[in-house]
Protein backbone atom coordinates (compact mmCIF):
# COMPACT_ATOMS: atom_id res chain seq x y z
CA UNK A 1 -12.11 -2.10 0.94
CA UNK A 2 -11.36 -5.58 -0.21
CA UNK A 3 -14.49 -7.69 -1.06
CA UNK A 4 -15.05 -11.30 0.48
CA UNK A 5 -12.68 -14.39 -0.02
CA UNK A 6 -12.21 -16.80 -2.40
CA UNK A 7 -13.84 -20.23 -2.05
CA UNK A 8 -12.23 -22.98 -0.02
CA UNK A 9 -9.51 -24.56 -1.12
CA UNK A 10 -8.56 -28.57 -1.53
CA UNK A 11 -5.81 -28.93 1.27
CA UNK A 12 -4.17 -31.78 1.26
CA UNK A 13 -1.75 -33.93 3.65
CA UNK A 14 -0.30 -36.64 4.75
CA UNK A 15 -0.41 -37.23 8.44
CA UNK A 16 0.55 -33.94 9.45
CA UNK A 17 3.57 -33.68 6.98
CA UNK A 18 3.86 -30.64 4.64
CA UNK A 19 0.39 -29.67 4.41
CA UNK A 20 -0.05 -27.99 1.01
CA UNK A 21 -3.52 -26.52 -1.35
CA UNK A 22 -3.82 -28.82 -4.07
CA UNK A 23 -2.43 -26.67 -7.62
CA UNK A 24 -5.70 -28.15 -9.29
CA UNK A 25 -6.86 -24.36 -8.38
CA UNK A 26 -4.83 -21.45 -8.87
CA UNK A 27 -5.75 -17.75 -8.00
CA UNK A 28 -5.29 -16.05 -11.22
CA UNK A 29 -2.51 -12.98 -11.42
CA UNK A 30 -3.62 -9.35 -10.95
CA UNK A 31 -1.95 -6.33 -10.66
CA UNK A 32 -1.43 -4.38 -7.04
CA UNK A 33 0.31 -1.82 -5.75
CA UNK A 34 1.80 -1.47 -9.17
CA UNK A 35 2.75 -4.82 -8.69
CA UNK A 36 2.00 -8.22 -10.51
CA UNK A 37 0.16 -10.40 -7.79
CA UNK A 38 1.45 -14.21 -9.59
CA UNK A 39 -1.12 -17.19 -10.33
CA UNK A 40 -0.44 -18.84 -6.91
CA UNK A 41 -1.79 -22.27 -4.76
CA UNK A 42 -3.53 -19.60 -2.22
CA UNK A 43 -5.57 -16.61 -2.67
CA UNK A 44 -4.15 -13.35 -2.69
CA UNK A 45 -6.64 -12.67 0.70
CA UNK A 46 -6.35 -14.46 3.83
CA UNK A 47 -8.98 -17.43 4.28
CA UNK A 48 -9.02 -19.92 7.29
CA UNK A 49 -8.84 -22.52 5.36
CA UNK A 50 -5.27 -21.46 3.96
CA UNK A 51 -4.56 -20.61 7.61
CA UNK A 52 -1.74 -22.85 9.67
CA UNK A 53 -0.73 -25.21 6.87
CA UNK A 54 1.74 -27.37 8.99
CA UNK A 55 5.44 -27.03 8.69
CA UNK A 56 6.91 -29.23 11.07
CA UNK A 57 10.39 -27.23 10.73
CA UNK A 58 11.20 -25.70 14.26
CA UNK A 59 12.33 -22.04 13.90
CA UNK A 60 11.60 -20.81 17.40
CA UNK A 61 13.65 -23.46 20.04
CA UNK A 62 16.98 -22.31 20.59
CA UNK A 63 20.09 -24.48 19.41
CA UNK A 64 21.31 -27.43 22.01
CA UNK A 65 24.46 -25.21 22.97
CA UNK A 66 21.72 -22.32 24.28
CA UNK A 67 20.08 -24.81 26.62
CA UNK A 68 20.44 -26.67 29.75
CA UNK A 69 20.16 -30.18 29.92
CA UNK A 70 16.83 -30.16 31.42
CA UNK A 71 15.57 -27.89 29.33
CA UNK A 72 16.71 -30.20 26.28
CA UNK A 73 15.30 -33.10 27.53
CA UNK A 74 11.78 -31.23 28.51
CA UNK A 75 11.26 -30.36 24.86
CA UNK A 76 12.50 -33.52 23.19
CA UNK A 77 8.69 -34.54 23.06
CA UNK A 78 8.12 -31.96 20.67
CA UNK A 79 10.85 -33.31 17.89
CA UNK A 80 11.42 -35.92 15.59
CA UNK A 81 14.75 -36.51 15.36
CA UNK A 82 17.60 -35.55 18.55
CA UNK A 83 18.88 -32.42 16.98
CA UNK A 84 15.11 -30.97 17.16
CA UNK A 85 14.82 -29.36 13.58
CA UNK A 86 11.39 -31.11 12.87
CA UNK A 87 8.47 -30.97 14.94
CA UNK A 88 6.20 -34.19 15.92
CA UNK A 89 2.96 -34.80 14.54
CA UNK A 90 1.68 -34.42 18.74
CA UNK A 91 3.30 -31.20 18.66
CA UNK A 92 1.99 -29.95 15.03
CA UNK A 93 -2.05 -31.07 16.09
CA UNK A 94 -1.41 -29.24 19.16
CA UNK A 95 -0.10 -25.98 18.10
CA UNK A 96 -2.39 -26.19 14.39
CA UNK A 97 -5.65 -26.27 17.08
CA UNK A 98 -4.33 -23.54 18.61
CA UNK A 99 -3.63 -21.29 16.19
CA UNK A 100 -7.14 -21.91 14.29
CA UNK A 101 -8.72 -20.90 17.85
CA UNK A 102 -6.44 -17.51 18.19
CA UNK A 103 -7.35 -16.78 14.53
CA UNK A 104 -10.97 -17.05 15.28
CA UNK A 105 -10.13 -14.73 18.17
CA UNK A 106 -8.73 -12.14 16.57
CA UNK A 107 -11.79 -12.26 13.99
CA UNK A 108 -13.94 -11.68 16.50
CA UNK A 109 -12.00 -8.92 17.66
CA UNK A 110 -11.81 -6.93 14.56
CA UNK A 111 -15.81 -7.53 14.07
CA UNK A 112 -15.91 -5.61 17.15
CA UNK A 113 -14.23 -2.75 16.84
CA UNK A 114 -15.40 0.71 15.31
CA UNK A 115 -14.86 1.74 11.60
CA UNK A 116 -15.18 5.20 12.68
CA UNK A 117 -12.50 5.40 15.35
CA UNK A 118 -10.52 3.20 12.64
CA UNK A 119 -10.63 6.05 10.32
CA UNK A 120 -9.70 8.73 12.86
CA UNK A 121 -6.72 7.03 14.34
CA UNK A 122 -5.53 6.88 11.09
CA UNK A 123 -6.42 10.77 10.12
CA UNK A 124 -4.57 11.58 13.13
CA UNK A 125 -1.59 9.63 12.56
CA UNK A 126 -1.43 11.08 9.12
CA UNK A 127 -1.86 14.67 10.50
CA UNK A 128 0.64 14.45 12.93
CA UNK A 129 3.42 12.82 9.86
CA UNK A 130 2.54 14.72 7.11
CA UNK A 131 6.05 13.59 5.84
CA UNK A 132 3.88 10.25 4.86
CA UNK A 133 2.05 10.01 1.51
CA UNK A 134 -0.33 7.08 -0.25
CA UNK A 135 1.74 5.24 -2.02
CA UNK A 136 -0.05 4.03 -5.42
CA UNK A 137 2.99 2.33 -7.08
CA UNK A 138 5.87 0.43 -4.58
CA UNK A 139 8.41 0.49 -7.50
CA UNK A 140 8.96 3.84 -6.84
CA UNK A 141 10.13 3.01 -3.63
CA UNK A 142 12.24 0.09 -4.60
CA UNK A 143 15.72 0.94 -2.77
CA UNK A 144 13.98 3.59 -0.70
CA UNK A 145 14.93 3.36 3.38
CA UNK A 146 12.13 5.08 5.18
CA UNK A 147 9.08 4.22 6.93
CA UNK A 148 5.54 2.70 5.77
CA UNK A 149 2.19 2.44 7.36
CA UNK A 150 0.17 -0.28 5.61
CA UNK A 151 -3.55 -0.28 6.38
CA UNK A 152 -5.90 -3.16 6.20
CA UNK A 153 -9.22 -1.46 6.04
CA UNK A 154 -11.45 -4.17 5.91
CA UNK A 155 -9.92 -5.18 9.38
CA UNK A 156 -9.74 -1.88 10.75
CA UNK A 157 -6.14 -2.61 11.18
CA UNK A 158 -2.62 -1.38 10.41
CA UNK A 159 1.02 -1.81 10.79
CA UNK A 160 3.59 0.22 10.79
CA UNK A 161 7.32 -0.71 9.55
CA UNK A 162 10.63 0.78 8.28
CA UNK A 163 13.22 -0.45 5.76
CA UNK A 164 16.15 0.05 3.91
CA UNK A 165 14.46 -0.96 1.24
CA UNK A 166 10.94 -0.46 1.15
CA UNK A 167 9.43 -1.94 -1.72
CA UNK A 168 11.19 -4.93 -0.94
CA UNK A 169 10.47 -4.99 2.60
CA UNK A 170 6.27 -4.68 1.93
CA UNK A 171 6.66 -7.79 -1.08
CA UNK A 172 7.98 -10.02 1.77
CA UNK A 173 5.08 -9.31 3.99
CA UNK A 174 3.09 -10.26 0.98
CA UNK A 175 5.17 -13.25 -0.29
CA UNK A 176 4.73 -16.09 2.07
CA UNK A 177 3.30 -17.20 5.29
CA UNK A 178 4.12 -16.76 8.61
CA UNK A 179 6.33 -19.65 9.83
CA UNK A 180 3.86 -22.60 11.03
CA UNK A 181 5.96 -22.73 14.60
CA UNK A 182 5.18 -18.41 15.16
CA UNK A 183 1.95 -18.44 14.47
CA UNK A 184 1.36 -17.30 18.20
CA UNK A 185 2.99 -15.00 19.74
CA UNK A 186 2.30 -15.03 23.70
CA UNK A 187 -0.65 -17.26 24.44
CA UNK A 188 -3.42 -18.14 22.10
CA UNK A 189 -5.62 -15.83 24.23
CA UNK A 190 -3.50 -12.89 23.53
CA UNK A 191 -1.74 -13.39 20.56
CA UNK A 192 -1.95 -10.32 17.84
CA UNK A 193 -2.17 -11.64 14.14
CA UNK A 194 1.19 -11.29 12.28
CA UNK A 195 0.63 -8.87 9.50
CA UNK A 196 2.68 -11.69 7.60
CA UNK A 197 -0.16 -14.19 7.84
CA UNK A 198 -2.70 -11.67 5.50
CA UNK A 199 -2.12 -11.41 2.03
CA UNK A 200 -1.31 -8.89 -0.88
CA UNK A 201 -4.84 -8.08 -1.52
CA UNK A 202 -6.01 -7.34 2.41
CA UNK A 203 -3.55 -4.28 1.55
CA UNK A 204 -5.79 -1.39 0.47
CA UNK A 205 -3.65 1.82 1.66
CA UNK A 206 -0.10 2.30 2.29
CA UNK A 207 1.47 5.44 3.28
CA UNK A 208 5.84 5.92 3.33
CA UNK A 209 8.35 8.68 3.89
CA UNK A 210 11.70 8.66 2.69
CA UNK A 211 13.88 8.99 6.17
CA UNK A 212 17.09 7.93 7.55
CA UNK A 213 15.90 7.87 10.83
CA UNK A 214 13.09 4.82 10.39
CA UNK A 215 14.11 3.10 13.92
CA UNK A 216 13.34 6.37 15.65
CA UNK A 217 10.27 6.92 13.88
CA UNK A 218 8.63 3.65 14.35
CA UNK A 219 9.22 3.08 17.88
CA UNK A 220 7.31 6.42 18.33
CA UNK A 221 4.38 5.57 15.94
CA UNK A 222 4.08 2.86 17.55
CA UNK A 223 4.13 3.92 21.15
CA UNK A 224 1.93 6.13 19.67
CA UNK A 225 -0.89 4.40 17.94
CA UNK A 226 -3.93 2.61 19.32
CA UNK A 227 -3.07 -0.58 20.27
CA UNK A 228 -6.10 -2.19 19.14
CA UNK A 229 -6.13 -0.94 15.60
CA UNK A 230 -2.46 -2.05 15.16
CA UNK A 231 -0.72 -5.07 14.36
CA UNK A 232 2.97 -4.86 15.13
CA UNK A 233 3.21 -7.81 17.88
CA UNK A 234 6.83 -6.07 19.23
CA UNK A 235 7.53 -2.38 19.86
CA UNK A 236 9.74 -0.93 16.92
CA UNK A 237 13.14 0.63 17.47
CA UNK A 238 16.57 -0.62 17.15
CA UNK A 239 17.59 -4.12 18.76
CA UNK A 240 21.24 -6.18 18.10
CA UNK A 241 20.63 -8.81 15.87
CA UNK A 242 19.46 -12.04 17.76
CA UNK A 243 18.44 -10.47 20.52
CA UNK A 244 15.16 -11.31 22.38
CA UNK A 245 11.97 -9.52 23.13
CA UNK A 246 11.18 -9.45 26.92
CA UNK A 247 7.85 -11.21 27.78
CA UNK A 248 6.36 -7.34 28.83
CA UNK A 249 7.46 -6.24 25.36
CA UNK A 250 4.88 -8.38 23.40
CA UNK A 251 2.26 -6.81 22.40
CA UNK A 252 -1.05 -8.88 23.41
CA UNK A 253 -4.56 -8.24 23.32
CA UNK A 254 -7.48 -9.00 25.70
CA UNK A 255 -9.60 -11.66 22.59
CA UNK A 256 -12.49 -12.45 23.94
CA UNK A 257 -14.75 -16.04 23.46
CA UNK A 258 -16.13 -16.23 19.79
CA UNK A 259 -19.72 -15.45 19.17
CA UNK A 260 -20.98 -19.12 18.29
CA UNK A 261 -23.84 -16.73 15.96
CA UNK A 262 -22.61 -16.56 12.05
CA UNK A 263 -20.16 -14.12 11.11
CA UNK A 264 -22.29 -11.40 9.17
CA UNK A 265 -18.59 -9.64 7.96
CA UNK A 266 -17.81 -12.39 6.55
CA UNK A 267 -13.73 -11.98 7.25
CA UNK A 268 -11.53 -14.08 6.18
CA UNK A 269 -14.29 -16.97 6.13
CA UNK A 270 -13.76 -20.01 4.50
C-alpha cells in the first residue's frame, strides 16, 4: 500500500483566477506501472491541499441553443462574460467550499470501511473473471481494448473501466485533474470521488483482460461489485455520445458528518 503524502504545497492565486502550486517544489520522477511518473507541480498522491485548484472554465452548463430563456438568465450569476465559458469568482468560492467538504466526506468514509471485506470483494471479483490478470507493466497493453480493474488499496477502493486502448486509457486517469466545475457529482452529501481526482501513485494493483466485449463486461462488474468499495460515479455500458446520465443513474453514497477527532490514517492529509 502507498505510504503517506507529501508535504503541503505553496498554492498560489490571484483572486480566484487559475489557482496553481508554485514550481519552486517539484515531485521528483519515478517509475510506475512500468511507467515514468514526470517531475511535476503536484505529488504523484492525492493531498487536500492539491485538491479543487480553481478553474473558472465551465464544462458542465449546456450551450445557449440547449436552454430556455429562463433557464439562461437563472444561471447568468454564475458567469463572467454572456456566453458563460468562465465561471465568477461567487460561483468558484462556492463550489471550491463544497468540494473541500465532500472530499473530507469521502475520507471519512473510506476510514470507515473494512480492509478485510476490501480484500474479499476483490478475491471474489477476481474468482469469478479469471480472464483478468495483475498487470505489472501497462506498455504491454498499449493498443490493447479490454477491460481493467484498478485498485486503490490504501482506500479500500476500486474502479473498474474498459478501453480501446488500455494503457492509454489508465495514463489519462493519472495525467490531470478532474475538471474544477465536476468535482461533484450529485450533491456534496453524496458525491463519490472521481477516480480522476487521485493520482498515479494511489494505484497499487491493476488487473485487465484483453476482450472485445468491454461495454458488456463493465456494466456487469459493476452492477456487480459493492458499491461502497467502488468508485465508478455512473453505471458502465454503452451510451451515444453526448448523451446524459439520468439523476437515478448516479451513483451516490450515504457520507456521513466528519469526525472533528484527528485522522489517525492519515489519507490524503495535507
Amino acid at each position: 500500500m502507498p505510504g503517506g503524502s507529501h508535504g503541503p504545497a505553496d498554492i498560489e492565486s490571484g483572486a480566484w483566477g487559475e489557482a496553481f502550486v508554485s514550481p519552486t517544489r517539484r515531485t521528483p520522477p519515478r517509475k510506475h506501472f512500468g511507467e515514468t511518473l514526470r517531475a511535476s507541480k503536484y505529488s504523484h498522491r492525492l493531498t487536500k491541499d492539491e485538491y479543487a485548484l480553481v478553474n473558472k472554465r465551465n464544462s458542465t452548463r449546456p450551450p445557449r441553443e440547449y436552454c430556455t430563456d429562463a433557464e439562461w438568465e437563472a444561471d447568468a450569476w454564475a458567469f463572467e462574460d454572456e456566453d458563460h465559458t468562465r465561471l465568477t469568482d461567487e460561483y468558484c468560492a462556492m463550489h471550491r467550499e463544497a468540494a473541500l467538504e465532500n472530499f473530507d466526506l469521502n475520507m471519512a468514509f473510506f476510514r470507515q470501511l473494512s480492509g478485510k471485506d476490501f480484500l474479499e470483494a476483490m478475491a471474489g471479483v477476481l474468482a469469478k473473471h479469471e480472464n483478468l490478470r495483475p498487470l505489472t507493466d501497462l506498455s504491454v497493453w498499449d493498443g490493447v481494448e479490454g477491460i481493467y480493474v484498478m485498485v486503490l488499496d490504501r482506500y479500500k477502493q476500486a474502479y473498474i473501466g474498459q478501453a480501446r486502448d488500455i494503457r492509454a486509457r489508465i495514463k489519462r486517469h493519472w495525467s490531470g485533474t478532474k475538471q474544477f466545475d465536476r468535482l461533484i457529482f450529485g450533491t456534496k452529501e453524496s458525491s463519490v470521488l472521481s477516480i480522476d481526482s487521485f493520482r498515479a501513485m494511489d494505484t497499487t494493483r491493476i488487473f485487465a483482460a484483453k476482450t472485445t466485449r468491454g461495454l458488456d463486461l463493465e456494466e456487469r462488474m459493476v452492477k456487480a461489485f459493492p458499491p461502497e468499495f467502488l468508485l465508478n460515479r455512473v453505471p458502465g455500458g454503452d451510451r451515444l455520445m453526448g448523451d446524459r446520465f439520468l439523476p437515478w443513474e448516479i451513483k451516490r453514497r450515504q457520507l456521513l458528518p466528519v469526525d472533528s477527532e484527528a485522522d489517525p490514517s492519515g489519507l490524503a492529509s495535507t
